[in-house]
C-alpha atoms as a PDB file:
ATOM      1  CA  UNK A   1     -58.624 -68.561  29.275  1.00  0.00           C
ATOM      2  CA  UNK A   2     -59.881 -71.396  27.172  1.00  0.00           C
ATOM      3  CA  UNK A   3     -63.302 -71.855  26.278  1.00  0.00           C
ATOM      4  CA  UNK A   4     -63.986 -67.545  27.420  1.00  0.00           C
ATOM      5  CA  UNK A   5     -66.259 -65.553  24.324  1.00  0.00           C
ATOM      6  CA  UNK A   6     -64.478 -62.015  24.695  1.00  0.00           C
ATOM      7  CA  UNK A   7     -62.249 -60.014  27.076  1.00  0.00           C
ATOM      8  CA  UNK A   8     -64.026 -59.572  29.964  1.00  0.00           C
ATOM      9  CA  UNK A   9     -65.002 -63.279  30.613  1.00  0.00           C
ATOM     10  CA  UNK A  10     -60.983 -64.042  30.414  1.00  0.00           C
ATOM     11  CA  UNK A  11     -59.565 -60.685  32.252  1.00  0.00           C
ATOM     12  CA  UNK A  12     -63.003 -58.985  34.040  1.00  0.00           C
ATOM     13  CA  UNK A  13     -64.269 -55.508  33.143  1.00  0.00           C
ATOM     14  CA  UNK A  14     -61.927 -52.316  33.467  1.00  0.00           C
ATOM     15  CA  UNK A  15     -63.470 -50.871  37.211  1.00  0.00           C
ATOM     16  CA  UNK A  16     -65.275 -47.404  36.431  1.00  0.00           C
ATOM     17  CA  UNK A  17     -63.145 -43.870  36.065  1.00  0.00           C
ATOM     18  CA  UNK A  18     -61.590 -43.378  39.469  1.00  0.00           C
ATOM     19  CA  UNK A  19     -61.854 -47.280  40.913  1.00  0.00           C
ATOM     20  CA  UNK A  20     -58.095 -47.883  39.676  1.00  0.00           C
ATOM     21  CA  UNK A  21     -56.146 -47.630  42.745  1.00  0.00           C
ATOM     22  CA  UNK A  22     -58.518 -49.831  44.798  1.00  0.00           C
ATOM     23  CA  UNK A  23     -58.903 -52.710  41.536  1.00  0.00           C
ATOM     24  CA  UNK A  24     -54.860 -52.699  41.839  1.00  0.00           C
ATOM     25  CA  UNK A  25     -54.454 -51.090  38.219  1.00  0.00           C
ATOM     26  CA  UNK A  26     -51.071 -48.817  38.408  1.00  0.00           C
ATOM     27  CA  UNK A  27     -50.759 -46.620  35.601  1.00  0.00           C
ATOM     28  CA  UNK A  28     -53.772 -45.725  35.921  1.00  0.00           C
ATOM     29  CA  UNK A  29     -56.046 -46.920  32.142  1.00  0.00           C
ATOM     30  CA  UNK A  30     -55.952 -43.606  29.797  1.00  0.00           C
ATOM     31  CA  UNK A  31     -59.121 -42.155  29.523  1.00  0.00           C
ATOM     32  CA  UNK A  32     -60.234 -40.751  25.837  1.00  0.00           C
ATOM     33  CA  UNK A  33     -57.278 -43.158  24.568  1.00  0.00           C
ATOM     34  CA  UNK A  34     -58.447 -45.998  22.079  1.00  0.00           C
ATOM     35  CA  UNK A  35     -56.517 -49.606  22.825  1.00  0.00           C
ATOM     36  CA  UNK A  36     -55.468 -49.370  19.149  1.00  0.00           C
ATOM     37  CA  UNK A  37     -53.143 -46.112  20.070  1.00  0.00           C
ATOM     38  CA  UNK A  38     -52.136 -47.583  23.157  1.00  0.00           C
ATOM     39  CA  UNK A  39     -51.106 -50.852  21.422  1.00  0.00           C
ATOM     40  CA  UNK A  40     -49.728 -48.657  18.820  1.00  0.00           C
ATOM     41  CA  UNK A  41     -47.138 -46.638  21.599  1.00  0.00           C
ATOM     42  CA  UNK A  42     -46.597 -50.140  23.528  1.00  0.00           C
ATOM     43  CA  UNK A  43     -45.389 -51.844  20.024  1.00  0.00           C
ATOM     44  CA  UNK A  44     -43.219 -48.773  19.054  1.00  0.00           C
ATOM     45  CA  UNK A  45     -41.443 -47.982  22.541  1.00  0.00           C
ATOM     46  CA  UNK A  46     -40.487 -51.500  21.869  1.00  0.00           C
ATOM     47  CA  UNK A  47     -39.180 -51.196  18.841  1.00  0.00           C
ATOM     48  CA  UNK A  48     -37.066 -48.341  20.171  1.00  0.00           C
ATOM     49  CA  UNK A  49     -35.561 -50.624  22.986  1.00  0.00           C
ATOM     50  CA  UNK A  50     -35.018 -53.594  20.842  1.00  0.00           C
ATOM     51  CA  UNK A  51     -33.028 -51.308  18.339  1.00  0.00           C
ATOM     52  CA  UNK A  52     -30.942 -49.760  20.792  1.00  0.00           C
ATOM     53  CA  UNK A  53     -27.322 -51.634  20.258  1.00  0.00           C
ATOM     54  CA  UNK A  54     -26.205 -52.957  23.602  1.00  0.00           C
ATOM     55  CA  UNK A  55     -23.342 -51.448  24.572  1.00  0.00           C
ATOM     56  CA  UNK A  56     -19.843 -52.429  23.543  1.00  0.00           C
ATOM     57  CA  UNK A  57     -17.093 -52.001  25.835  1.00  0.00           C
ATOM     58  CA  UNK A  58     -14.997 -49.773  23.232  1.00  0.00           C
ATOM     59  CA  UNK A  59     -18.021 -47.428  23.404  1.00  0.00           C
ATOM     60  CA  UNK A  60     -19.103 -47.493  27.048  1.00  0.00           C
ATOM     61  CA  UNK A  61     -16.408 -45.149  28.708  1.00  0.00           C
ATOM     62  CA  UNK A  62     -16.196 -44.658  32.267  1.00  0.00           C
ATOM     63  CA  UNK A  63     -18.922 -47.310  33.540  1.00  0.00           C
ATOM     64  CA  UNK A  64     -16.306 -50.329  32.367  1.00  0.00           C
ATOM     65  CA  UNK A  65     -14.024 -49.339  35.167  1.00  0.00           C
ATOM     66  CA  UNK A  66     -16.980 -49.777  37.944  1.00  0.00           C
ATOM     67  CA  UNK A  67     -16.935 -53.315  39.353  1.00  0.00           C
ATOM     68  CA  UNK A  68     -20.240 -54.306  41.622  1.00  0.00           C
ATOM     69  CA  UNK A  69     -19.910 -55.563  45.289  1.00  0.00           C
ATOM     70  CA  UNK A  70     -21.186 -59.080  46.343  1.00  0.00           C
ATOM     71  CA  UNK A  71     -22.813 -59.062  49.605  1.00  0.00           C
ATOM     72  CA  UNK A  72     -19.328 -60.523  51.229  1.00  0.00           C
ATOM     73  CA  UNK A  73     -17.490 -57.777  50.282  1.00  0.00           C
ATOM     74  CA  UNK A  74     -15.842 -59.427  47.596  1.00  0.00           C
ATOM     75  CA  UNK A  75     -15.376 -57.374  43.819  1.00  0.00           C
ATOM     76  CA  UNK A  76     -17.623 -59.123  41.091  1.00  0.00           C
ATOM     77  CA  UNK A  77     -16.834 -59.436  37.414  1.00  0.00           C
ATOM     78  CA  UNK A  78     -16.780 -56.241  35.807  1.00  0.00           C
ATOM     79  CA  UNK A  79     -19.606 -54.449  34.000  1.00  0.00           C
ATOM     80  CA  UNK A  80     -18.383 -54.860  30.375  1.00  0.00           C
ATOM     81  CA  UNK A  81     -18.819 -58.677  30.717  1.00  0.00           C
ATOM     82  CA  UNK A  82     -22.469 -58.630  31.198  1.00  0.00           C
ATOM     83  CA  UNK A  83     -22.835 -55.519  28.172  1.00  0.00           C
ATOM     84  CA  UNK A  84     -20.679 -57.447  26.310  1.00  0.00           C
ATOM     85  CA  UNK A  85     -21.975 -59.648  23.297  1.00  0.00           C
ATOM     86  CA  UNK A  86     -20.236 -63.088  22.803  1.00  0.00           C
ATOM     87  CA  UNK A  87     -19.941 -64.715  19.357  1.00  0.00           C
ATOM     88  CA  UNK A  88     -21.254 -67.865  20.860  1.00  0.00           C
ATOM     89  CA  UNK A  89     -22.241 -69.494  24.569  1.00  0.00           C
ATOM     90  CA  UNK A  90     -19.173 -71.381  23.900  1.00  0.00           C
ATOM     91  CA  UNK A  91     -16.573 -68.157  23.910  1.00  0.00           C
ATOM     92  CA  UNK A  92     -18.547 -66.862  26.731  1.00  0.00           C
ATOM     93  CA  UNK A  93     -17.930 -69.638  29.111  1.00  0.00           C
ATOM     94  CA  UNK A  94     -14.294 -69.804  28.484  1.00  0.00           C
ATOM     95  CA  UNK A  95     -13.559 -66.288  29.152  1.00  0.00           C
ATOM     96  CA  UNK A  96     -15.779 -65.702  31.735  1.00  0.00           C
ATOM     97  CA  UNK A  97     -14.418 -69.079  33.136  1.00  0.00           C
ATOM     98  CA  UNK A  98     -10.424 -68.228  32.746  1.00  0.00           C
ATOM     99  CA  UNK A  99     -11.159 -64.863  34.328  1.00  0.00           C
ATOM    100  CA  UNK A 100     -12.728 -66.536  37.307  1.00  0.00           C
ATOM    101  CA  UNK A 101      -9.282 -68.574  37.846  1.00  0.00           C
ATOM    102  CA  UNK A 102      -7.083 -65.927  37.361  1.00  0.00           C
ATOM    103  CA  UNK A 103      -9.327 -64.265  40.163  1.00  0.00           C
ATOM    104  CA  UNK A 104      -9.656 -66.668  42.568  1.00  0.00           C
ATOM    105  CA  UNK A 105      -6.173 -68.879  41.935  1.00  0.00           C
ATOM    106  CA  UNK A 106      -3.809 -66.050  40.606  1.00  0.00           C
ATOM    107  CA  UNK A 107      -1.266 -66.381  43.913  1.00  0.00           C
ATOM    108  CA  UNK A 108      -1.073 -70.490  43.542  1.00  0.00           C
ATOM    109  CA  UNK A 109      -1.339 -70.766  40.086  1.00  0.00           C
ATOM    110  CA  UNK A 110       1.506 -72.146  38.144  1.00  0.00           C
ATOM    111  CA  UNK A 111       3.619 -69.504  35.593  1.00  0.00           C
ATOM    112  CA  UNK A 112       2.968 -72.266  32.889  1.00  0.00           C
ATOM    113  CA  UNK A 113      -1.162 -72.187  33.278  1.00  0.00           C
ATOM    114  CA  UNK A 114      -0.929 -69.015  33.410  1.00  0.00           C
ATOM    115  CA  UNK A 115       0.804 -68.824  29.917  1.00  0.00           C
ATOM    116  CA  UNK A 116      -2.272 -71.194  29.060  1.00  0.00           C
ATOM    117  CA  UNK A 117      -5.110 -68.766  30.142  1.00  0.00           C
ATOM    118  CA  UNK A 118      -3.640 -66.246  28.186  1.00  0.00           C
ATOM    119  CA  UNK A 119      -3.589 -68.497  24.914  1.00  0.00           C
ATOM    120  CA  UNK A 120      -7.197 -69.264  25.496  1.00  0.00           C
ATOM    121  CA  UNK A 121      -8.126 -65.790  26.096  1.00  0.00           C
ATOM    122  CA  UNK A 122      -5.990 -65.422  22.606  1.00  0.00           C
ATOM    123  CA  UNK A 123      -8.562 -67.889  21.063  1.00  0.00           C
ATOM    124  CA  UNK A 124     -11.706 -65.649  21.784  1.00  0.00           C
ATOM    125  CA  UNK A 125     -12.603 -62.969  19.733  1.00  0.00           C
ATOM    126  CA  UNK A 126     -12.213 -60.320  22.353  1.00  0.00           C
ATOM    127  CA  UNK A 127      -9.012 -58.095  21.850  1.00  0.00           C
ATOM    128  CA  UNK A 128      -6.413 -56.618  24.188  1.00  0.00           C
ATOM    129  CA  UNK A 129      -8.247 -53.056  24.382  1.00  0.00           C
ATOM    130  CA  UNK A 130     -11.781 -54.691  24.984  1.00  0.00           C
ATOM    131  CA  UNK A 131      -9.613 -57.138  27.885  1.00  0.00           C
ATOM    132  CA  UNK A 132      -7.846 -54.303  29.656  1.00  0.00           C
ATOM    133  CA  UNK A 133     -10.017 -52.832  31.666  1.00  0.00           C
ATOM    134  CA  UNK A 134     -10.196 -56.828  33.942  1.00  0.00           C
ATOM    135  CA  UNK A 135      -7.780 -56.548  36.350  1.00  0.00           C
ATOM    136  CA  UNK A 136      -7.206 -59.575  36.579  1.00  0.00           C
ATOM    137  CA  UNK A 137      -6.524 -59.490  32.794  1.00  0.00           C
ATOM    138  CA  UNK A 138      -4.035 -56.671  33.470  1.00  0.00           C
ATOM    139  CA  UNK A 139      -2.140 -58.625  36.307  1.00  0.00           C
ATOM    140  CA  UNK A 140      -2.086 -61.545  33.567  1.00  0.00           C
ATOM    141  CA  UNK A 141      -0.054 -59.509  31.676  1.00  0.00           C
ATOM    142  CA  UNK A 142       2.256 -57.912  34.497  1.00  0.00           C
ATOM    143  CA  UNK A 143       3.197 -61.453  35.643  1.00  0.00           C
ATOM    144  CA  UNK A 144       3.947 -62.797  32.194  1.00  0.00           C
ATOM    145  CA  UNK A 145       6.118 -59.844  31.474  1.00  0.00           C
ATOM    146  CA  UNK A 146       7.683 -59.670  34.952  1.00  0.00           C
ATOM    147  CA  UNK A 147       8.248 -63.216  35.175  1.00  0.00           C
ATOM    148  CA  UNK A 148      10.194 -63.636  31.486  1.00  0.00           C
ATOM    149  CA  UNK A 149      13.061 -65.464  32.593  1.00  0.00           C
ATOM    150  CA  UNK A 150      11.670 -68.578  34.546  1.00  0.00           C
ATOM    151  CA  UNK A 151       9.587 -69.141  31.054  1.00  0.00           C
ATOM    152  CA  UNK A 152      10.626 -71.778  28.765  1.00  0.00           C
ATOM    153  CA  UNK A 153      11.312 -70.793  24.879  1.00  0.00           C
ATOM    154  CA  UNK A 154       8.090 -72.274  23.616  1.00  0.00           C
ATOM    155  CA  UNK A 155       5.971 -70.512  26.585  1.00  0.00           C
ATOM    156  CA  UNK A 156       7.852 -67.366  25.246  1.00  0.00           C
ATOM    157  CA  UNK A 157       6.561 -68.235  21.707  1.00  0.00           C
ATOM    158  CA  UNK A 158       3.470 -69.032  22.890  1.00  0.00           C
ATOM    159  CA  UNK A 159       2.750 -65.604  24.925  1.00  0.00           C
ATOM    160  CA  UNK A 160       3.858 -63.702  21.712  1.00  0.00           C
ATOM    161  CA  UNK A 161       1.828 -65.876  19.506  1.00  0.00           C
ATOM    162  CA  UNK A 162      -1.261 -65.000  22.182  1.00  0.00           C
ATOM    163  CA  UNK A 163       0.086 -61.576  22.280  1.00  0.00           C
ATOM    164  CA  UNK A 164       0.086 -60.908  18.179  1.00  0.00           C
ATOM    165  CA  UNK A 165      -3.913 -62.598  17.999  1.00  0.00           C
ATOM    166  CA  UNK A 166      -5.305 -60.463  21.132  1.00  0.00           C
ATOM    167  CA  UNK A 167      -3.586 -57.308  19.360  1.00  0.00           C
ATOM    168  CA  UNK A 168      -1.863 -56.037  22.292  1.00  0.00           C
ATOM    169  CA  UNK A 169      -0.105 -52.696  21.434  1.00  0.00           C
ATOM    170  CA  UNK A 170       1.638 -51.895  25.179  1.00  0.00           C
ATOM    171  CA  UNK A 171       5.136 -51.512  24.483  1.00  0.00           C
ATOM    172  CA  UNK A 172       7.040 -52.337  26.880  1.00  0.00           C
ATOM    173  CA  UNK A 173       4.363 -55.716  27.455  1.00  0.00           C
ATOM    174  CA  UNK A 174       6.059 -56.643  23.650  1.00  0.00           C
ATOM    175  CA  UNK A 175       9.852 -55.425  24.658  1.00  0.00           C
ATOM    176  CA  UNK A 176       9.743 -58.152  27.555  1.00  0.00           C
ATOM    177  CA  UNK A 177       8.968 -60.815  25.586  1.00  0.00           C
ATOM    178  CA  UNK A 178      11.735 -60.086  22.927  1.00  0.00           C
ATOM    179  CA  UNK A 179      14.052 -59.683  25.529  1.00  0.00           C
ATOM    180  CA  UNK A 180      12.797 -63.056  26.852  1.00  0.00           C
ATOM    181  CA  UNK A 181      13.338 -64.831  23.733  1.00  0.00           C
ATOM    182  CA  UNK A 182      16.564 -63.269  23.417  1.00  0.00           C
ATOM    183  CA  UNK A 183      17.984 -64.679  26.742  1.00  0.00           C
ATOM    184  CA  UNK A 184      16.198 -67.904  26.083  1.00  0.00           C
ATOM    185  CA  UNK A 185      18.323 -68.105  23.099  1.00  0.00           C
ATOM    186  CA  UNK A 186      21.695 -67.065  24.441  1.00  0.00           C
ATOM    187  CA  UNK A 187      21.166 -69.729  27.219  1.00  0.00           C
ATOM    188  CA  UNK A 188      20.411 -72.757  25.081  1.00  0.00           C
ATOM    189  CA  UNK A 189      23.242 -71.846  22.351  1.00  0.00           C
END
């Protein structure tokens, strides 16, 4: 506090060897142990944390799979989200944010904003493999590719575009949309 000479005007003595439990002091204090060591193991335990990388979601396995449970029942955002790290507030809030709407509006939601989600997800700097394990990424993808022939040429264009920045490798994903640009160009001919 302001104004207090040394430690124990500020904080109060340390109670005698034994009193811990009752003073409310859990660890107990480390007899025969100066404060300089224990400073010393506080301040490098912490530099062991702080230089532990947070996990990436190419390098986190099986946990990105596991989705928590709200209280209603309901499936949160996946883990990798929260371990992931964002370039910038600004990235985070539009894919965290697109997600969400693909969640919660995915039956209603027009074939054309859908087309638009996946161009902003495009814009991020997260890639297809790092995106794959959202479901609701994943069903992105199955409607775009099931749904190739109600899209106009320059959605087409547009999903590849998205397609070719987020790196996605799948096949038949790819196949779809050239067979979608294909038609698109037979029909207007």
């Amino acid at each position: 506090g302001r104004g207090a000479r040394n430690r124990e005007e500020t904080f109060g003595a340390w109670p005698a060897a034994g009193n811990h439990v009752g003073a409310g002091l859990w660890p107990p204090p480390m007899h025969g142990t100066s404060a300089y060591t224990l400073g010393t193991i506080a301040a490098r335990s912490f530099a062991l944390r702080a230089s532990v990388p947070r996990c990436q979601p190419a390098a986190c396995g099986p946990t990105l799979h596991i989705q928590r449970q709200h209280a209603a029942g309901q499936a949160a955002a996946p883990i990798f989200l929260d371990a992931y790290r964002f370039k910038s507030r600004e990235e985070e809030r539009i894919v965290k944010t697109t997600l969400h709407e693909l969640g919660t509006q995915h039956e209603t939601m027009k074939l054309s904003l859908k087309v638009y989600h996946f161009q902003e997800l495009s814009k991020t700097t997260l890639r297809d493999n790092t995106l794959r394990h959202d479901t609701r990424y994943v069903k992105l993808k199955e409607e775009l590719a099931s749904s190739v022939k109600e899209l106009s040429g320059a959605q087409l264009v547009a999903a590849m575009v998205s397609s070719g920045r987020l790196k996605v490798q799948n096949r038949k994903f790819w196949w779809s949309l050239a067979r979608g640009v294909a038609d698109d160009v037979l029909r207007t001919k």
